[in-house]
Structure formats: structure tokens, C-alpha cells
Protein backbone atom coordinates (compact mmCIF):
# COMPACT_ATOMS: atom_id res chain seq x y z
CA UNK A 1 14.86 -16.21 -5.29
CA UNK A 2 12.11 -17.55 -3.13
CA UNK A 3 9.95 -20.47 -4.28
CA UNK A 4 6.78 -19.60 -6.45
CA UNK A 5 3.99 -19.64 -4.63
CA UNK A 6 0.64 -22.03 -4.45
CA UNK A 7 -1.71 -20.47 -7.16
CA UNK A 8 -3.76 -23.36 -7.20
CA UNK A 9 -6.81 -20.98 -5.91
CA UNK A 10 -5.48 -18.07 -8.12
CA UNK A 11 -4.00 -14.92 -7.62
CA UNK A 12 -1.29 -14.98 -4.76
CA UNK A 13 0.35 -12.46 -2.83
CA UNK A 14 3.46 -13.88 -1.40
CA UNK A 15 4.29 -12.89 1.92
CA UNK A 16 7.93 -14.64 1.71
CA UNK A 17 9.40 -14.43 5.74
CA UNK A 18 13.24 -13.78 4.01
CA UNK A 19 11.96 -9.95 2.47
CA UNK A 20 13.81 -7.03 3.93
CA UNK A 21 14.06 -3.19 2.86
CA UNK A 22 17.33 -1.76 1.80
CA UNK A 23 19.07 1.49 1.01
CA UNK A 24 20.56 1.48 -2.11
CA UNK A 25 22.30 3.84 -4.98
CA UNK A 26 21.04 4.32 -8.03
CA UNK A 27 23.13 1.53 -9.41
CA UNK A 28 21.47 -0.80 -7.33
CA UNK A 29 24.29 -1.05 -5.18
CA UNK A 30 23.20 -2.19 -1.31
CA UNK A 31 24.21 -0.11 0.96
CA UNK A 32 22.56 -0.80 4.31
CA UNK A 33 19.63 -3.38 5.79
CA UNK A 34 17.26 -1.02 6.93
CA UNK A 35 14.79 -3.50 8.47
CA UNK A 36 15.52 -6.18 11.22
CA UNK A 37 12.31 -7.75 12.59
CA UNK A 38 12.03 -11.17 11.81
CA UNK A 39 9.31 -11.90 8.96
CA UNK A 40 8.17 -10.02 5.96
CA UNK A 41 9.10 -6.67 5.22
CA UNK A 42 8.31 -4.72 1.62
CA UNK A 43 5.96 -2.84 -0.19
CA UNK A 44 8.37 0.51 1.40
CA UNK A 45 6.93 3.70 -0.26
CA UNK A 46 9.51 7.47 0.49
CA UNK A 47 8.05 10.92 1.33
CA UNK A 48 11.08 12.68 0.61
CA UNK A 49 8.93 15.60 2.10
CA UNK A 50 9.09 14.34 5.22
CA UNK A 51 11.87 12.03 4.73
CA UNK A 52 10.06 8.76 5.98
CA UNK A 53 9.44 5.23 4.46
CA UNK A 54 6.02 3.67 4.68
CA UNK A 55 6.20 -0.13 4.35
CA UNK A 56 4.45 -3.43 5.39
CA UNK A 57 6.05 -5.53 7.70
CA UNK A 58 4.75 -8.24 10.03
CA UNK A 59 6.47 -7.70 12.59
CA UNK A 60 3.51 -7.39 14.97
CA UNK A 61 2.14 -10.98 13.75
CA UNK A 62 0.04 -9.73 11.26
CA UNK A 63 0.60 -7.16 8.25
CA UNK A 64 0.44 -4.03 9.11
CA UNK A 65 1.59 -0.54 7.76
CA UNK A 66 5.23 0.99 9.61
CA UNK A 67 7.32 4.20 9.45
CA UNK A 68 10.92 4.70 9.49
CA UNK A 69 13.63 7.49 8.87
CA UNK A 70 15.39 7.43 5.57
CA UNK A 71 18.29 5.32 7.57
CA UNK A 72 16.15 3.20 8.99
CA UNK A 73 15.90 4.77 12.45
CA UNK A 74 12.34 5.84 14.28
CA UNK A 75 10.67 2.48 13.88
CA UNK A 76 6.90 3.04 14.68
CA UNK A 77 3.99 0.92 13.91
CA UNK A 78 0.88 3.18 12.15
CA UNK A 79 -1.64 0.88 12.11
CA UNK A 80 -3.30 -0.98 14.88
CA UNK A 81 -6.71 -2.36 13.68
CA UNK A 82 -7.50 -4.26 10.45
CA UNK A 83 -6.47 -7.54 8.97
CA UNK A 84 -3.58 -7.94 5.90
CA UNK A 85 -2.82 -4.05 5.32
CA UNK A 86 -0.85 -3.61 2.85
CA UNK A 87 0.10 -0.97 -0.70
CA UNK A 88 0.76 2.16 1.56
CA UNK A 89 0.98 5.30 -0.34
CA UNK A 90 2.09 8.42 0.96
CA UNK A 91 -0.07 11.52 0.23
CA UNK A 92 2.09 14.21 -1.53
CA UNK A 93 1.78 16.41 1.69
CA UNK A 94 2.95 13.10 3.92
CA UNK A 95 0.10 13.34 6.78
CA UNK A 96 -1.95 10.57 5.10
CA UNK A 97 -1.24 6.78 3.94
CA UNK A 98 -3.67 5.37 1.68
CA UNK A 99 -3.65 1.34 2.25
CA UNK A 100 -5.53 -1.66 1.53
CA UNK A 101 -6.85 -4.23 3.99
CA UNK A 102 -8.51 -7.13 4.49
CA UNK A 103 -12.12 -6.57 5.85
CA UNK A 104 -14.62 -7.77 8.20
CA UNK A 105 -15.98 -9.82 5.10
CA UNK A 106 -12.55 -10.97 4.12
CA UNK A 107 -12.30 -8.62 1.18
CA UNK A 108 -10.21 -5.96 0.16
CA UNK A 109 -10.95 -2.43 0.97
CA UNK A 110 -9.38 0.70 0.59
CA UNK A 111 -8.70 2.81 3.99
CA UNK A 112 -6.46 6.41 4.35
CA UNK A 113 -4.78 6.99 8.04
CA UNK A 114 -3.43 9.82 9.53
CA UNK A 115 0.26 10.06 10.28
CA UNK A 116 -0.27 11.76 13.68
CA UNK A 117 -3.43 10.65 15.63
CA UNK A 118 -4.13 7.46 13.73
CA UNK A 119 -7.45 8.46 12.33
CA UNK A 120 -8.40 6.04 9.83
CA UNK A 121 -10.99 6.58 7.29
CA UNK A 122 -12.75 3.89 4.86
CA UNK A 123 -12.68 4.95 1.25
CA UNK A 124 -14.01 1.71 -0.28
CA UNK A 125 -17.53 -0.35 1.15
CA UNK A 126 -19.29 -3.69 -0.08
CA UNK A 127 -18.37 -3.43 -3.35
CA UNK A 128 -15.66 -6.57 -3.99
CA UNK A 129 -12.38 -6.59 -3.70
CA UNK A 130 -10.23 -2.68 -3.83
CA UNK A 131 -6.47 -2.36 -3.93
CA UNK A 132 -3.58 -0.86 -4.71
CA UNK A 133 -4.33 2.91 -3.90
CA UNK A 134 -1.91 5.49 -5.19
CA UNK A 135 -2.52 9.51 -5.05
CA UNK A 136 -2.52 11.99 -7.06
CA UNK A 137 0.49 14.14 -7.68
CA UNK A 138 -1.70 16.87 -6.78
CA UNK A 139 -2.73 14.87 -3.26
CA UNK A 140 -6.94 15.03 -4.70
CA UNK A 141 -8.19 11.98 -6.12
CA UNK A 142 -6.82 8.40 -5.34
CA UNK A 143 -6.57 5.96 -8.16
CA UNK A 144 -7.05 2.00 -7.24
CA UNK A 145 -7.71 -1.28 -8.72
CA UNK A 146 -11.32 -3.00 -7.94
CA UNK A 147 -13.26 -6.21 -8.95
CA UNK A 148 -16.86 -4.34 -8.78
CA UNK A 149 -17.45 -4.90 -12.41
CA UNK A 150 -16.46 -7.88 -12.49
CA UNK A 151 -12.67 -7.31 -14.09
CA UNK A 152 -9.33 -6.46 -12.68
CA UNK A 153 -10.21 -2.09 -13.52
CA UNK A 154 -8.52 1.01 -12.94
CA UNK A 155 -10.93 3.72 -10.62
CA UNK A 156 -10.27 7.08 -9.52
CA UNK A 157 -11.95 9.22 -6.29
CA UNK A 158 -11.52 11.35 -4.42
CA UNK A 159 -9.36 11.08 -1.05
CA UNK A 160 -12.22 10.77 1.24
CA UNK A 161 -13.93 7.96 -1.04
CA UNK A 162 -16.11 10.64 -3.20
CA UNK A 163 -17.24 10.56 -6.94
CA UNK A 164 -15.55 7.20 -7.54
CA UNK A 165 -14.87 6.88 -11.56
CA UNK A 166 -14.67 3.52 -13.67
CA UNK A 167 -11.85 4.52 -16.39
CA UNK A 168 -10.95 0.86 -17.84
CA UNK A 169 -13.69 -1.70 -18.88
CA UNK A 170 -12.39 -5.52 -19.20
CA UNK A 171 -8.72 -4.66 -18.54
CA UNK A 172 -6.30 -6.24 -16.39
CA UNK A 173 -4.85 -3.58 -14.46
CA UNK A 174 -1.78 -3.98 -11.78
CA UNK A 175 0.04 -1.47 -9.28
CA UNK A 176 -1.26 2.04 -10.77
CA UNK A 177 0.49 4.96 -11.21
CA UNK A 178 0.54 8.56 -11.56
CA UNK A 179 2.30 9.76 -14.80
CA UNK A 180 3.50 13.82 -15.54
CA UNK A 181 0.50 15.72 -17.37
CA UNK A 182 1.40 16.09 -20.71
């Protein structure tokens, strides 16, 4: 395991140099290094719709959001502006990542881009620190973490930034998820 990191100014994201992405079964058995690049690479997302990983790696001195084949072929960088991206998320239909990144102001905002042409598209604005973006089964609304009220709450919107909703008050919410309707 790598050492824990400095918290002495709170919450820390490590971004530990030895990470690497790796097939595996559903034992957990390793069956192939599927990144290379020197530096940090994690945070790998599947769209087994279009059979590509999403991950963050650093391997172009910065973090920054990369694609790859299932076997870790067709290496190509997807995003070329920003500072610290990071949480991809596929959208169900797997033309859009939803990411967070560091902003102009050095905080967290919430950004989609598109697979082919690059576009990217600011969700969250000048309202504290947003992260951890995940979509909806259904590919409509976005769920996300954000410090506007103060707290650590779960929001929803939609996936062009739209109607965002508050749905916990005072909770300490990590890495959402979507869950089956029930």
C-alpha cells in the first residue's frame, strides 16, 4: 500500500505516481497491465456500449481524462484544457464524459465533453466546490456532490447543468451512485 497522505489541511486526494489500471476476472484475478505511462493512472470508468475505458492519468503532466479499448489498446487523450480533471463518467449512450476539474478560481466544477469533437460544456459555476458526477441510468439528470450549502450534499440536474436539486441537507456524501428503480 502507498503511504497515507498529508491531511494536515484536510481532505486529500492522493495522486500516488505507482497507480495503474488492470484487467481482471471477477475473482480479482490480474490478468493484464493495461496502462504504461509513467505516473498516476485510476479513476477508469467501462462503456461496455462502446467498449472503452475512461480514466485519469497524468501522463500529459497534469490530470487529465483518457480513452482506451477494453485491452488497453487506442490510447487517446480527451481532454486538453482545464486543471486536475478527474471522476469521468460515461453517459449511458457513451458520446459524453461527465468530469470534474479544477477551475480558474481553484475550485471544483463540474464539466461534460464530447467523445468526438471535444466540445466541453460547464455544468457547475461559482457556487463552491462540485464533484463526483455520475449519470443517470436513463443518460437525463447527473447526480454530484457540492459544498454550496455549506456540507458535503448529494444534487441532481440535468446533463446540460439545468434545474439543479439539493436532495441531502447536513450529510456527508462520497462517490454517488445510481441504484435500480424499485
Amino acid at each position: 500500500c502507498p503511504p497515507s497522505p498529508d491531511r494536515s489541511k484536510g481532505y486529500v486526494w492522493a495522486v500516488y505516481p505507482s497507480y495503474d489500471i488492470y484487467l481482471a476476472t471477477d475473482a480479482g484475478k490480474i490478468e493484464k497491465k493495461l496502462t504504461t505511462t509513467t505516473g498516476y493512472d485510476a479513476e477508469a470508468t467501462v462503456n461496455f456500449k462502446t467498449k472503452k475505458i475512461v480514466y485519469t492519468s497524468m501522463a500529459s503532466g497534469d490530470l487529465d481524462m483518457w480513452t482506451m479499448n477494453l485491452d488497453g489498446s487506442g490510447v487517446e487523450r480527451l481532454t486538453f484544457q482545464g486543471r486536475y480533471n478527474q471522476t469521468p463518467d460515461w453517459s449511458p449512450r457513451g458520446d459524453l464524459v461527465a468530469f470534474t476539474a479544477r477551475d480558474e478560481r481553484s475550485v471544483f466544477d463540474l464539466f461534460t465533453i464530447a467523445v468526438e469533437g471535444g466540445k466541453m460544456t460547464r455544468l457547475t459555476e461559482k457556487l463552491a466546490n462540485n464533484e463526483e458526477p455520475t449519470f443517470a441510468p436513463n443518460g437525463r439528470l447527473v447526480a454530484f456532490i457540492s459544498a454550496r450549502n455549506g456540507g458535503s450534499d448529494l444534487y441532481v440536474m440535468g446533463i446540460d447543468g439545468s434545474n439543479p436539486r439539493q436532495l441531502t441537507r447536513g450529510a456527508l456524501i462520497t462517490t454517488p451512485a445510481w441504484g435500480p428503480l424499485r
